[in-house]
Protein backbone atom coordinates (compact mmCIF):
# COMPACT_ATOMS: atom_id res chain seq x y z
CA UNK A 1 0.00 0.00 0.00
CA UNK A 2 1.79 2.74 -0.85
CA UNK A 3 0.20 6.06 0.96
CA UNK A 4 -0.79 9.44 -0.12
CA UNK A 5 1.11 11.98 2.23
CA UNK A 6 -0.61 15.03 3.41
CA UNK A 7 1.70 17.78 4.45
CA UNK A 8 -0.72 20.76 5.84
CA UNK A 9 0.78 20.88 9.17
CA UNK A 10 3.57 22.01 11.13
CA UNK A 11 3.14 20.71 14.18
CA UNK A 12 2.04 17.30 15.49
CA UNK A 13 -1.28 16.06 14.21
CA UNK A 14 -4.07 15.07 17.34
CA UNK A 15 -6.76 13.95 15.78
CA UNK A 16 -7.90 12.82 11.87
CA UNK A 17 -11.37 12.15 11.11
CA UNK A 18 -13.30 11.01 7.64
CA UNK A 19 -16.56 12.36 7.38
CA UNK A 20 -19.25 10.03 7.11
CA UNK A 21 -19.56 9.28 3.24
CA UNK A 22 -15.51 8.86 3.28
CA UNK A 23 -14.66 11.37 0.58
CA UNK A 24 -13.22 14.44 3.18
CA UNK A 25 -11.08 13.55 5.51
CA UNK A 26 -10.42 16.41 8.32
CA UNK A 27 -7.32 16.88 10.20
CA UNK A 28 -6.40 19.01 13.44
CA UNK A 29 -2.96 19.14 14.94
CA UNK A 30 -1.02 21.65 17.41
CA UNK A 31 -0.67 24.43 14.70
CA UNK A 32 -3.96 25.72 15.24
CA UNK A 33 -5.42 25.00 12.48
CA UNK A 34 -7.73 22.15 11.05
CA UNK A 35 -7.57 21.01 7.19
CA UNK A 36 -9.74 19.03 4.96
CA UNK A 37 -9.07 17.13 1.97
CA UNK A 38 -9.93 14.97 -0.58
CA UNK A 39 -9.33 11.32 0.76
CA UNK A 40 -9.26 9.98 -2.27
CA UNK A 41 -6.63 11.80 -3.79
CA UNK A 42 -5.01 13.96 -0.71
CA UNK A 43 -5.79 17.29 -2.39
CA UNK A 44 -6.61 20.05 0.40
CA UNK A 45 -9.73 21.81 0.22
CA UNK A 46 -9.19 24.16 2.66
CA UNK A 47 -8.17 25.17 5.89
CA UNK A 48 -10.61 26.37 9.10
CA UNK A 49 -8.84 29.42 11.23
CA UNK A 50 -10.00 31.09 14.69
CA UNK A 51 -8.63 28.72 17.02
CA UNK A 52 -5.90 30.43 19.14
CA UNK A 53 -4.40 27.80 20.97
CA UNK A 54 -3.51 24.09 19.72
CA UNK A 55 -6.06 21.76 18.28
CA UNK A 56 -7.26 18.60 20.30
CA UNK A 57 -10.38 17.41 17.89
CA UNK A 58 -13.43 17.12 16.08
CA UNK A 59 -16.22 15.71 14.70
CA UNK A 60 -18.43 16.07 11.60
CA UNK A 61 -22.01 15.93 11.11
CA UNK A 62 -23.72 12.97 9.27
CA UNK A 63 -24.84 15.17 6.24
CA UNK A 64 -21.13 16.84 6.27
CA UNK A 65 -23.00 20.25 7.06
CA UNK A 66 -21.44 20.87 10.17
CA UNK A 67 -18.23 20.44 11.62
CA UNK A 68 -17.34 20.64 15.44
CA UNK A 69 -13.44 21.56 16.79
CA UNK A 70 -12.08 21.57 20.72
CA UNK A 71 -9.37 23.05 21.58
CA UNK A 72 -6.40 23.76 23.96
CA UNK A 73 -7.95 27.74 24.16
CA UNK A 74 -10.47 26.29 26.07
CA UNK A 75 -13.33 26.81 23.19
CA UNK A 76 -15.63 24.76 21.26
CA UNK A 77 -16.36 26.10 18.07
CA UNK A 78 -18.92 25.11 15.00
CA UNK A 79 -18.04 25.31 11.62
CA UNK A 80 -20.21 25.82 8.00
CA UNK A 81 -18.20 23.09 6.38
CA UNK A 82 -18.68 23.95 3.05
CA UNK A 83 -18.16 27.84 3.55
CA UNK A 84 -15.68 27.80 6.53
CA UNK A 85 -17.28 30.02 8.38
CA UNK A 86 -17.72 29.74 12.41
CA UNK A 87 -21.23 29.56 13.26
CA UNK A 88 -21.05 29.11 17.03
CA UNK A 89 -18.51 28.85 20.12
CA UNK A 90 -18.62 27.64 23.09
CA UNK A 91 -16.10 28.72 26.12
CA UNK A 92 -15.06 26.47 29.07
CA UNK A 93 -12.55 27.12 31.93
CA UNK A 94 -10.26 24.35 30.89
CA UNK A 95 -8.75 22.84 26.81
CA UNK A 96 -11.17 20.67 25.33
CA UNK A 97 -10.02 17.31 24.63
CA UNK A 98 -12.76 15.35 22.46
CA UNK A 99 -15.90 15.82 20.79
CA UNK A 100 -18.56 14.32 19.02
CA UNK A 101 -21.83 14.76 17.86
CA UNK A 102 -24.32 11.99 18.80
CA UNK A 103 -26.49 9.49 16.36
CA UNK A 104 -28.92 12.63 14.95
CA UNK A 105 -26.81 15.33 15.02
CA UNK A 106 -28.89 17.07 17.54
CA UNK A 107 -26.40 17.19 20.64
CA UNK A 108 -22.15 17.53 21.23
CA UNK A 109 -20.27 16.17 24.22
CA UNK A 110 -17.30 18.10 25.14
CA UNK A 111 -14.51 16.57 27.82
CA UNK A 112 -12.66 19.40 29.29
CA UNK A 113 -9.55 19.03 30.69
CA UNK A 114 -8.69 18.64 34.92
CA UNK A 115 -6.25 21.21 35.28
CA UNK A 116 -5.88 24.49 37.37
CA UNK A 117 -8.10 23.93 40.41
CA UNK A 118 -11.03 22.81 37.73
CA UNK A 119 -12.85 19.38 37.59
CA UNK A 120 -12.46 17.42 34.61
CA UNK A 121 -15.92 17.27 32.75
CA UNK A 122 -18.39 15.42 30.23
CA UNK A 123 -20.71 18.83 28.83
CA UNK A 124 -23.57 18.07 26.57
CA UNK A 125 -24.63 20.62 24.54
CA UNK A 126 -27.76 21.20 22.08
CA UNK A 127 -26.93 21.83 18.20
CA UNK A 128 -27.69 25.48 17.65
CA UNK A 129 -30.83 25.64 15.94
CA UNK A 130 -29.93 29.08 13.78
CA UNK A 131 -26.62 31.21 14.40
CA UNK A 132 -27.52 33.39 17.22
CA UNK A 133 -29.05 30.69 18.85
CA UNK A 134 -28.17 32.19 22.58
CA UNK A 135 -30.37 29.31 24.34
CA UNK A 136 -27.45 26.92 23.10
CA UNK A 137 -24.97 27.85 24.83
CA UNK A 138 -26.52 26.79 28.41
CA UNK A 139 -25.54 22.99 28.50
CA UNK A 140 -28.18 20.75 28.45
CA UNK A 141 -25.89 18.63 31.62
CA UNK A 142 -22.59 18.53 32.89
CA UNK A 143 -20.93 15.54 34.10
CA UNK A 144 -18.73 15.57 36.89
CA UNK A 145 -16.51 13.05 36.03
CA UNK A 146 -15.97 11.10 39.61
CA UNK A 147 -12.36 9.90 40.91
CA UNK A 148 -9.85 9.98 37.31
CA UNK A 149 -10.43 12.46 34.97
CA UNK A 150 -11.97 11.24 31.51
CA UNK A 151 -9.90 12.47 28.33
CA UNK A 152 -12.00 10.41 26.01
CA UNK A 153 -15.55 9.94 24.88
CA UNK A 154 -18.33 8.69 22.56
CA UNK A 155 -22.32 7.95 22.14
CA UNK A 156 -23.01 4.56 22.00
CA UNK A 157 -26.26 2.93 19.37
CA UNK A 158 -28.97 5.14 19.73
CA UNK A 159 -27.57 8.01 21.76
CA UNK A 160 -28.67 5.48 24.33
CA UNK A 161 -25.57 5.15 26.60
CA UNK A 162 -22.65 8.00 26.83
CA UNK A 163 -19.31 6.31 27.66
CA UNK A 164 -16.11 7.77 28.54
CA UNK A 165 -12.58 6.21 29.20
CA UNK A 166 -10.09 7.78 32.17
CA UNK A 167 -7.03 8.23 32.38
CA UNK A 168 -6.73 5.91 35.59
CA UNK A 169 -7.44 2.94 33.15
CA UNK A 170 -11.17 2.77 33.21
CA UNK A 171 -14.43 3.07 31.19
CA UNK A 172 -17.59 4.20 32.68
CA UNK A 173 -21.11 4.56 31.44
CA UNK A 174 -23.78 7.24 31.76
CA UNK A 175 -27.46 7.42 30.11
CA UNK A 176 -27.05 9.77 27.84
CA UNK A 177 -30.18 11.15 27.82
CA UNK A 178 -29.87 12.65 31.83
CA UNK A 179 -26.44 12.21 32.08
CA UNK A 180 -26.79 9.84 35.13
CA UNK A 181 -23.89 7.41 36.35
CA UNK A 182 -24.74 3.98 35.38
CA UNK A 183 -21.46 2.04 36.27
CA UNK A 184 -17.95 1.92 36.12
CA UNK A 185 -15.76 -0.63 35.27
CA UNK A 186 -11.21 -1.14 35.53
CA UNK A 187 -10.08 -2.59 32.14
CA UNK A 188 -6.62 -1.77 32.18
CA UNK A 189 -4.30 -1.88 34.45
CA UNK A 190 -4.78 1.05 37.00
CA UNK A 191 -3.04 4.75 36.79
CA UNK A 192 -2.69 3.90 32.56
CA UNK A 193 -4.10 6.47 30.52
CA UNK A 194 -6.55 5.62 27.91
CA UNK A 195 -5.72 7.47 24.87
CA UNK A 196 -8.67 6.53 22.16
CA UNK A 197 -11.89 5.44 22.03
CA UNK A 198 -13.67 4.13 18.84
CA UNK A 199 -16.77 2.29 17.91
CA UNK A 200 -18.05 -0.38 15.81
CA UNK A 201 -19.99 1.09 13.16
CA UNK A 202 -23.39 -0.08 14.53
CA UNK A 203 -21.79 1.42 18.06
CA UNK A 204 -22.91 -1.89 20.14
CA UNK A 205 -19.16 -2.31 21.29
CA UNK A 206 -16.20 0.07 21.29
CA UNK A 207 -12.32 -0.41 20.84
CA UNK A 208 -9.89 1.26 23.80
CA UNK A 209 -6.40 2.22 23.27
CA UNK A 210 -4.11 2.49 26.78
CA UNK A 211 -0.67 3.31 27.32
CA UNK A 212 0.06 0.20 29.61
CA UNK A 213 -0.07 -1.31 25.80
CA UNK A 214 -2.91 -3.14 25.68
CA UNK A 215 -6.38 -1.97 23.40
CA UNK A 216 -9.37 -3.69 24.26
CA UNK A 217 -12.73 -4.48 22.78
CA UNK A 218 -15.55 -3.54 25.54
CA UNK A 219 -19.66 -4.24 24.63
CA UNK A 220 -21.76 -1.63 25.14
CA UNK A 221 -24.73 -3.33 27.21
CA UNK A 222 -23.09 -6.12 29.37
CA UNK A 223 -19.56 -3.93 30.05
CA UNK A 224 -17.63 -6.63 29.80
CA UNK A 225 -14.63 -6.73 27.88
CA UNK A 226 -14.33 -8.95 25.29
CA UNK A 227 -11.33 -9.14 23.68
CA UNK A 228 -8.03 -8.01 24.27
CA UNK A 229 -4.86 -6.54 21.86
CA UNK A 230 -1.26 -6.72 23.12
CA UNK A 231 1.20 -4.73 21.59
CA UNK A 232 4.57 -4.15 23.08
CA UNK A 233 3.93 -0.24 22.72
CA UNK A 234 2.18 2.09 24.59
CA UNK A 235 -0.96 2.45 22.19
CA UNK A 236 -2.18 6.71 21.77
CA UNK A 237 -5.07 5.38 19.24
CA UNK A 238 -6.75 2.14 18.09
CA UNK A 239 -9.78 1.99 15.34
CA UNK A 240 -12.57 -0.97 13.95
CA UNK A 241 -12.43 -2.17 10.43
CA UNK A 242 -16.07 -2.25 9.00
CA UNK A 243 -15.14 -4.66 6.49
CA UNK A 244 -12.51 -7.50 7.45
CA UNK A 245 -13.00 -8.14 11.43
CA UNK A 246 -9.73 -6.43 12.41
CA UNK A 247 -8.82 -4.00 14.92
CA UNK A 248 -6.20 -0.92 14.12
CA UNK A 249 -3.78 0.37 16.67
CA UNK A 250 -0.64 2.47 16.49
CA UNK A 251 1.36 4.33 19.15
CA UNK A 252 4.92 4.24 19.83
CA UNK A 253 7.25 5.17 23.06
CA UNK A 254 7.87 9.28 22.92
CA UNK A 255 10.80 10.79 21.31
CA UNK A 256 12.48 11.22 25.16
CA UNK A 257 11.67 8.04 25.76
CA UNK A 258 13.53 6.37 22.99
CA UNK A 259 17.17 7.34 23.28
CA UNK A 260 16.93 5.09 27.17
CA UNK A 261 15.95 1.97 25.30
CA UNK A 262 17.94 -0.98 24.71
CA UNK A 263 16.36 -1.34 21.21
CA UNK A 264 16.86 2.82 20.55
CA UNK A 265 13.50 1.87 17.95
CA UNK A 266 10.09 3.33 19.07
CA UNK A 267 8.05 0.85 17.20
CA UNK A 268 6.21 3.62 15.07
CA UNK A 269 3.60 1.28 13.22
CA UNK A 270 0.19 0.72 12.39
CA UNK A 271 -0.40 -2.53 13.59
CA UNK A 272 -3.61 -4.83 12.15
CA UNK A 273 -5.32 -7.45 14.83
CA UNK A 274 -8.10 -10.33 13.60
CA UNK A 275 -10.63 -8.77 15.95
CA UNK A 276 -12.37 -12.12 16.91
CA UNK A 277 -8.70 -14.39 17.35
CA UNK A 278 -6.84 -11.56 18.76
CA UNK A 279 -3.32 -12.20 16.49
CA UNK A 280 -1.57 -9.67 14.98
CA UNK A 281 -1.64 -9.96 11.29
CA UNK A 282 0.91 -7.08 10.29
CA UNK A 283 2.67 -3.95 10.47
CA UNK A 284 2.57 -1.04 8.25
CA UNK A 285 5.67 1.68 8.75
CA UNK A 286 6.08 4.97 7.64
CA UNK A 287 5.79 7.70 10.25
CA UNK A 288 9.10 9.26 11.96
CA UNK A 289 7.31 9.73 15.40
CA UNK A 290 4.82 8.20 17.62
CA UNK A 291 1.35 7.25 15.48
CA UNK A 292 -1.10 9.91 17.50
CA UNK A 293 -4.72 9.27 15.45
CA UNK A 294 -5.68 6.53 13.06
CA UNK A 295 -9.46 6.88 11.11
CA UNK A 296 -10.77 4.27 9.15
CA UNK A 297 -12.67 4.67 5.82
CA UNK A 298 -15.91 4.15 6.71
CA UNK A 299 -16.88 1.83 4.17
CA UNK A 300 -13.25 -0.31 4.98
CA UNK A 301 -11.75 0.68 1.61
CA UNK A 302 -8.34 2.30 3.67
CA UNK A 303 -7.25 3.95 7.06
CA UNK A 304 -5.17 7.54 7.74
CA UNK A 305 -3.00 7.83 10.39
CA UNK A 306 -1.83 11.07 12.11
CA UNK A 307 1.51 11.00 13.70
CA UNK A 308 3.76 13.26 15.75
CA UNK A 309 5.90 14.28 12.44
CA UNK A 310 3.12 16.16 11.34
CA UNK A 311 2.31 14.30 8.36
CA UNK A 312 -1.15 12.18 7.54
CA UNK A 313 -0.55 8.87 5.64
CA UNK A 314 -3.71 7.93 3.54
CA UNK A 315 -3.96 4.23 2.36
CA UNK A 316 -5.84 2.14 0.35
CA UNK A 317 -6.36 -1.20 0.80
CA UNK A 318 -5.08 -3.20 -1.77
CA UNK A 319 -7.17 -6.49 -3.40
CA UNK A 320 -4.89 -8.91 -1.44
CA UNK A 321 -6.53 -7.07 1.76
CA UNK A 322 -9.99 -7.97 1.09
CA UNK A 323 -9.03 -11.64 -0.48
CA UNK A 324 -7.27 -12.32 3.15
CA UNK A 325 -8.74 -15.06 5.01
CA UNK A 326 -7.30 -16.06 8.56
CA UNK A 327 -6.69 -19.66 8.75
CA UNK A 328 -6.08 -21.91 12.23
């Protein structure tokens, strides 16, 4: 597979997203700015500016209308994605770390960051009905989150269950329509960060990426988790194929990190798991730094991957990709 490079950034890239047909694919990183491009053939589109402090994430809508972006200047802003234009913006006492609108496009979680004397937070928001929608800005809840901090989140089927991941090592679950504690639950090993948090594309189960190495496969309505990836890596992101059953991860020890290893090699790969048997199945190299954000196509035709070098690497899976079967 030999990738399409995207060079819009200058700093590292945090999060990379596809929107939900597959043909943008949106990119934020530390410069401040987010870009979208063409996925199919890497050409930029254009860039969205008004962020004024580095970019954590965001989301787009299901009809690519809207696009959402959190950031480390402790704002939440909506874009007109075809225009560029910010529509709305919300302000918080801490970065925003993830976002994401839920299953109809009709409400945004936003986890805020622990830091400075201020609890870390889930806030759910309503999507602004016109521009100067002032009624929006009043969150519809606000989740405390209890004893670890959560730095990731997502809606589960339905909008039925919101679930977040801590960086203690644990997933909890909230109803999503109240914003009530349901349950929490210790799935890796305590006081490791979890880094990602994807879902299955009919969001019944959700993948986990932790730095004690490990991603994990968790279902949605019994909380039990189901299967487990090794790596021998600290993992920053892990993803769901929609077509083959196979589970993406990439990571890689920090730059700091590397020159105190025996091996001086920080294992900077995307790395492909059968999702049901739990082997890996491959490696795909490239980056120059730690693999930060992986996206998969969402109809399973390729994957992007974000990395500390600042650079995205699209690919497209190849025929001998969807010919693969696993054999015992």
């Amino acid at each position: 597979m030999r990738p399409i490079i995207l060079q819009g950034h200058e700093r590292p890239l945090t999060q990379i997203k596809y929107n939900h047909d597959g043909d943008l694919l949106f990119s934020c990183a530390k410069d401040k700015v987010i870009n979208v491009w063409f996925s199919h053939n890497g050409e930029r589109l254009g860039t969205y500016e008004g962020h004024t402090g580095a970019i954590w994430t965001c989301d787009i809508s299901k009809n690519s209308a809207l696009m959402v972006s959190g950031a480390a200047d402790n704002t939440m802003r909506l874009w007109d994605v075809k225009t560029g234009k910010q529509l709305f913006k919300w302000e918080f006492p801490t970065a925003v770390k993830r976002v994401e609108f839920n299953e109809d496009d009709s409400r945004i979680l936003a986890v805020t960051e622990q830091r400075m004397g201020f609890s870390g937070t889930v806030t759910v928001v309503r999507v602004p009905s016109f521009e100067n929608d002032v009624a929006a800005e009043t969150p519809l809840y606000v989740i405390t989150t209890r004893e670890s901090k959560a730095t990731v989140a997502g809606w589960s089927y339905l909008s039925k269950y919101l679930i977040t991941g801590h960086d203690d090592g644990s997933v909890s679950r909230y109803d999503a329509k109240t914003g009530d504690y349901l349950e929490s639950k210790q799935v890796h090993n305590p006081g490791a960060s979890i880094t990602d948090l994807q879902f299955s594309v009919d969001r019944t189960y959700f993948v986990t990426a932790c730095k004690d190495t490990t991603a994990k496969a968790i279902d949605v309505e019994s909380f039990e988790v189901i299967k487990t990836y090794l790596t021998d890596t600290p993992l920053n992101t892990s993803s769901i194929t929609p077509v083959q059953d196979f589970v993406v991860v990439g990571g890689g020890q920090e730059a700091r990190d590397v020159t105190t290893t025996a091996s001086r090699q920080g294992k900077f790969e995307t790395r492909f798991y059968h999702a049901i048997l739990e082997e890996e199945l491959g490696r795909v190299k490239g980056h120059f730094g730690p693999i930060n954000t992986i996206a998969v196509h969402p109809k399973g035709t390729g994957y992007a991957s974000g990395g500390e070098d600042g650079y995205v690497r699209v690919h497209a899976f190849d025929k001998n990709y969807f010919d693969f079967k696993y054999t015992l």
